[in-house]
Protein backbone atom coordinates (compact mmCIF):
# COMPACT_ATOMS: atom_id res chain seq x y z
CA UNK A 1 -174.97 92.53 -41.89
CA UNK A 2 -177.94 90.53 -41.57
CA UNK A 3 -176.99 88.33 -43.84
CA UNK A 4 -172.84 87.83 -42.13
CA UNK A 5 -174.78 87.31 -39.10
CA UNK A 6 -177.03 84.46 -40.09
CA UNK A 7 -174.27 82.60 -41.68
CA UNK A 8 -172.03 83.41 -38.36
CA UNK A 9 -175.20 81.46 -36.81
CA UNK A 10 -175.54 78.70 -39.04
CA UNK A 11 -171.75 78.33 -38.84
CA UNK A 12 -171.83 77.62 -35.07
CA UNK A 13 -174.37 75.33 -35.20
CA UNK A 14 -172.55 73.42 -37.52
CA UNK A 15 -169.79 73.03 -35.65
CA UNK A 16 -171.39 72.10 -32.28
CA UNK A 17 -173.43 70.00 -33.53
CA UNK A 18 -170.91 67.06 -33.81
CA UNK A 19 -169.34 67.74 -30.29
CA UNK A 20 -173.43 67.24 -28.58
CA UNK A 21 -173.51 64.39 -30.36
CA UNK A 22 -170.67 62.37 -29.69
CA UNK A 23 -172.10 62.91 -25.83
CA UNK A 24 -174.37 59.91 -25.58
CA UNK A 25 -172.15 57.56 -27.66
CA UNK A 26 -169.63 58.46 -25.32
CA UNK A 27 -172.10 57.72 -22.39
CA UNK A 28 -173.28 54.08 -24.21
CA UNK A 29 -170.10 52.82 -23.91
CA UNK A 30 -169.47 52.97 -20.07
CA UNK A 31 -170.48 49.36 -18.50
CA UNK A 32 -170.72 48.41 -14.89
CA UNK A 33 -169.83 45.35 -13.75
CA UNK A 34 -170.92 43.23 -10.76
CA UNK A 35 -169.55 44.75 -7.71
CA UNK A 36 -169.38 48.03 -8.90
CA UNK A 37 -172.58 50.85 -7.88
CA UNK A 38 -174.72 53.42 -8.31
CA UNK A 39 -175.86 56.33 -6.56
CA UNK A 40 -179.00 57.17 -7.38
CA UNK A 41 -180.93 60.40 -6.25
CA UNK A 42 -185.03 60.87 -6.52
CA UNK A 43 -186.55 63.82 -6.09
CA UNK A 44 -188.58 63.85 -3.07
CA UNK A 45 -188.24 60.42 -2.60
CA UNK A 46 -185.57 59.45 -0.07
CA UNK A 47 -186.57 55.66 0.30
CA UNK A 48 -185.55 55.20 -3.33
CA UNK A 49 -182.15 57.20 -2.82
CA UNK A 50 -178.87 56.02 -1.89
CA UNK A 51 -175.84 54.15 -2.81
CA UNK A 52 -176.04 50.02 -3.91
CA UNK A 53 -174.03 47.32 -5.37
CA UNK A 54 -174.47 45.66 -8.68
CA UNK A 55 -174.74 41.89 -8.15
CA UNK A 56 -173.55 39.51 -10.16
CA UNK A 57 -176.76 38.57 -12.29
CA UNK A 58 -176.48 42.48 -13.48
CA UNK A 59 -179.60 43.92 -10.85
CA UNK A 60 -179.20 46.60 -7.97
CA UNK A 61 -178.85 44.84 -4.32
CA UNK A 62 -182.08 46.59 -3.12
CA UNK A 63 -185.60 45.02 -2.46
CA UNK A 64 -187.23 47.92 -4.58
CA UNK A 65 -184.57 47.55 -7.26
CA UNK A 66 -183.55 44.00 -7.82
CA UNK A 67 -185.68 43.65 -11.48
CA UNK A 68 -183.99 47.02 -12.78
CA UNK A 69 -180.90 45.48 -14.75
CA UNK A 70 -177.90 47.57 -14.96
CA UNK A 71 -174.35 46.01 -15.05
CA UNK A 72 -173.27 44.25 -18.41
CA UNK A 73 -175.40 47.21 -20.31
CA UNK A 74 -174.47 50.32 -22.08
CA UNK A 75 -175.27 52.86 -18.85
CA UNK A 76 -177.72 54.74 -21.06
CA UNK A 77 -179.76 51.76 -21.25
CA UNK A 78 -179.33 51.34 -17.48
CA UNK A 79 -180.69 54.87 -16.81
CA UNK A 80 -183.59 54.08 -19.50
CA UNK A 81 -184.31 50.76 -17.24
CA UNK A 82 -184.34 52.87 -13.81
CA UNK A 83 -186.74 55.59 -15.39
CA UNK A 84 -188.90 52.72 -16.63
CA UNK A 85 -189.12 51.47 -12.99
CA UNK A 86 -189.35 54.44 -11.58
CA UNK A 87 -192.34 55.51 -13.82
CA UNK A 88 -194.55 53.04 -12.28
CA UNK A 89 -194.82 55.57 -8.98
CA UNK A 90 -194.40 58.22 -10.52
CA UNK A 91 -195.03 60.67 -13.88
CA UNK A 92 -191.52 61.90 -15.60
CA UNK A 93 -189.91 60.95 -12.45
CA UNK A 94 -186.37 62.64 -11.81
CA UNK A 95 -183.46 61.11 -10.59
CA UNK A 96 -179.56 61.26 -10.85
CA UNK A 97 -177.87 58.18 -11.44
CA UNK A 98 -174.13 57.83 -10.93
CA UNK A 99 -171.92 55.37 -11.75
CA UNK A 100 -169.14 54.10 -8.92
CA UNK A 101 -166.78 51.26 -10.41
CA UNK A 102 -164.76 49.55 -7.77
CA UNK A 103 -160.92 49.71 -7.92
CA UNK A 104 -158.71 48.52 -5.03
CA UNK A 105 -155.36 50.48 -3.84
CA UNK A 106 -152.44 49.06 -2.11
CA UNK A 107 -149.10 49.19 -1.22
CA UNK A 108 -147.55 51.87 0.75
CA UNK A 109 -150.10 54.32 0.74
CA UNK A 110 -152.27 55.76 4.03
CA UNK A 111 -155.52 54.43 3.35
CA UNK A 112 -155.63 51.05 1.37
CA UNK A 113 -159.02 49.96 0.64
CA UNK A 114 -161.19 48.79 -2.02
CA UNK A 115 -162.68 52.44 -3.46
CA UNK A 116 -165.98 53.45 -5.28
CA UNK A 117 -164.96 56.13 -7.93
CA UNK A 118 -166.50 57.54 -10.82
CA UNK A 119 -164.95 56.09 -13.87
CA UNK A 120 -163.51 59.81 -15.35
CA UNK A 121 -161.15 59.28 -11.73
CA UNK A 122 -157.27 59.20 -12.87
CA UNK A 123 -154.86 57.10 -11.44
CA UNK A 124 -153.09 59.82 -9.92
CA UNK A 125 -156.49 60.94 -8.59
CA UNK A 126 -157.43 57.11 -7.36
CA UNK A 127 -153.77 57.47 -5.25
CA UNK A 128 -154.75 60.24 -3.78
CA UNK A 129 -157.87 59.44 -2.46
CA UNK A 130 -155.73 56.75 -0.36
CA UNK A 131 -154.16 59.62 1.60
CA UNK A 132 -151.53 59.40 -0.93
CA UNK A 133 -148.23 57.33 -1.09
CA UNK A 134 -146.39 56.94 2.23
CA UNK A 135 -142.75 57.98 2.91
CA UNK A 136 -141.41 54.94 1.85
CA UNK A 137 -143.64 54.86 -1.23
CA UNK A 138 -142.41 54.67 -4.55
CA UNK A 139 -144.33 57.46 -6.47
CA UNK A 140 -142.60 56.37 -9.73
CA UNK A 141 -143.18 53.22 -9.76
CA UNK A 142 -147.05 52.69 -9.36
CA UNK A 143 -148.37 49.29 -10.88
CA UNK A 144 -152.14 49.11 -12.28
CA UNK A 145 -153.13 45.10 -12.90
CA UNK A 146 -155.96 45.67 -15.47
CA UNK A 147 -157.66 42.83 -16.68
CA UNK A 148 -158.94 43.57 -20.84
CA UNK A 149 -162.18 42.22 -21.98
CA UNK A 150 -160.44 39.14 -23.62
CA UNK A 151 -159.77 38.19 -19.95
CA UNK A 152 -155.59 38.71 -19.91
CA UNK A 153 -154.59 41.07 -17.23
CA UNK A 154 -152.03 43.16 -17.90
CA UNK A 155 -149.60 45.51 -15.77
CA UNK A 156 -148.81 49.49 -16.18
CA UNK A 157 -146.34 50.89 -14.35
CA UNK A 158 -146.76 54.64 -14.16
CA UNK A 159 -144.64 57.81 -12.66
CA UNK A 160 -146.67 59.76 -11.00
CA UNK A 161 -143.21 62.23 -10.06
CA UNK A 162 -144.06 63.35 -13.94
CA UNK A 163 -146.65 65.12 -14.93
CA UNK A 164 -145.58 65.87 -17.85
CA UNK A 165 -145.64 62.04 -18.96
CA UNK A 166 -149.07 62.49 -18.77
CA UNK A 167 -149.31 58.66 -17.39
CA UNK A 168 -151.24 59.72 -14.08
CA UNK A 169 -154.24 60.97 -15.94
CA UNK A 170 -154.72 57.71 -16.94
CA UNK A 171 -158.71 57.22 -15.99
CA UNK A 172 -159.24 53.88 -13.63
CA UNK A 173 -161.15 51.09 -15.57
CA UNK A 174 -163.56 48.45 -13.13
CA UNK A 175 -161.21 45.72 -11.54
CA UNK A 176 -158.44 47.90 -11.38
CA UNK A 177 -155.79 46.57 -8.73
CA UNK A 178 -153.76 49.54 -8.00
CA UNK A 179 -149.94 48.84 -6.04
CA UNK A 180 -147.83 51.67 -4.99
CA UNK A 181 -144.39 49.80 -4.55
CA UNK A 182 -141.52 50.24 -1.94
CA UNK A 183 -138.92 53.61 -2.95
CA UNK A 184 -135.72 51.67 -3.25
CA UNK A 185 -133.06 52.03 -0.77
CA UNK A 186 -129.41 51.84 -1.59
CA UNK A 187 -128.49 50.85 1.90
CA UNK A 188 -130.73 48.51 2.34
CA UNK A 189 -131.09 46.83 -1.18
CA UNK A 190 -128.23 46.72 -2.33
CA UNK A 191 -125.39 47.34 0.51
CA UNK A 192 -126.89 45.29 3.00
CA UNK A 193 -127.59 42.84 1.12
CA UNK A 194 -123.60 42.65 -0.37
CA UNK A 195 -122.22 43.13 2.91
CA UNK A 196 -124.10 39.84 3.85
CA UNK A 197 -122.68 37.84 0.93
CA UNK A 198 -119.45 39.20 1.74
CA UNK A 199 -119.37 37.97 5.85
CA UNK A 200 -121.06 34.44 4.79
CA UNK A 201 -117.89 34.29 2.24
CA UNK A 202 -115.38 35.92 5.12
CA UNK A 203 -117.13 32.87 7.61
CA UNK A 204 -116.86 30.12 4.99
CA UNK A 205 -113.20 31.31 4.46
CA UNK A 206 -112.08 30.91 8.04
CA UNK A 207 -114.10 27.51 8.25
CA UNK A 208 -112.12 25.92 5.28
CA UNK A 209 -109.01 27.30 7.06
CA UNK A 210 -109.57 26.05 10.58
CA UNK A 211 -110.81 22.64 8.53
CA UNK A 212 -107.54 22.60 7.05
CA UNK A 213 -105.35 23.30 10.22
CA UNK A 214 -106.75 20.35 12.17
């Protein structure tokens, strides 16, 4: 028994052992970009704790944090950089440092505004934080204008009325624009509309014809 239970032990370890350590190369690849911020937390020291935009050399918009670089670097290193800083005052200091990437939502929805969200924040998620899509909102048919790192920007248009599409967990990306378009109308896109054409032809008709009579 001994023995079965050792190898049960072994076993496990084994098997997490890839899972903890995909972690921090999952970490090393998030990035911040200018105009995107942390929130950092100290312990016991409020002065150094709050919320603050990258700017655009890659530094924290703070007097006590503008040589701590952070944007354009794997956010591991970033959180190396602020530890380094932060060691200066302090031995093993400890802080939290969160990452807020900035993603603008328009359209018809209740609350449009330029949001700070973490970067596991989904699409549908992002919406929501708006207050949501309004009544004329068109909850399947929500564009996101991405821009990729070769510089295109590209456009996904996602149904949020699905869930089973999955497209709404979609996490938000840094730049994201995010457009909730207008719920067509029959009546008013497409009757309206042809009833229009239909009285300018009706008008032009009886012009030609009173034209003709004189």
């Amino acid at each position: 028994m001994r023995i079965l239970s050792a190898v049960a032990l072994l076993t496990l370890v084994a098997l997490s052992a890839p899972v903890s350590a995909q972690e921090p190369r999952a970490a090393s690849e998030s990035f911040l970009s200018p105009g995107d911020s942390v929130r950092i937390v100290v312990w016991r020291k409020p002065e150094f704790s709050g919320d603050f935009v990258i700017a655009p050399n890659g530094t924290i918009t703070h007097p006590l944090y503008r040589s701590v670089a952070v944007g354009g670097i794997p956010f591991a290193t970033a959180e190396a950089n602020l530890r380094r800083f932060l060691a200066r005052f302090e031995e093993n200091p400890e802080f939290v440092m969160e990452p807020l990437i900035r993603v603008a939502i328009s359209g018809l929805v209740e609350r449009p505004q330029v949001f700070a969200l973490r970067p596991e924040t989904t699409v549908a998620e992002a919406v929501a934080r708006a207050g949501g899509a309004t009544e004329l909102g068109a909850r399947n048919r929500v564009r996101v204008l991405r821009v990729q790192p070769s510089g295109q920007q590209e456009q996904l248009v996602i149904n949020l009325t699905d869930p089973e599409a999955g497209y709404g967990r979609i996490p938000v990306r840094s730049g994201d624009q995010i457009i909730v378009d207008r719920r067509k109308s029959f009546t008013r896109d497409v009757l309206v509309p042809t009833l229009g054409v239909i009285g300018s032809i009706a008008s032009l008709g009886l012009l030609i014809e009173r034209i003709s009579r004189d």
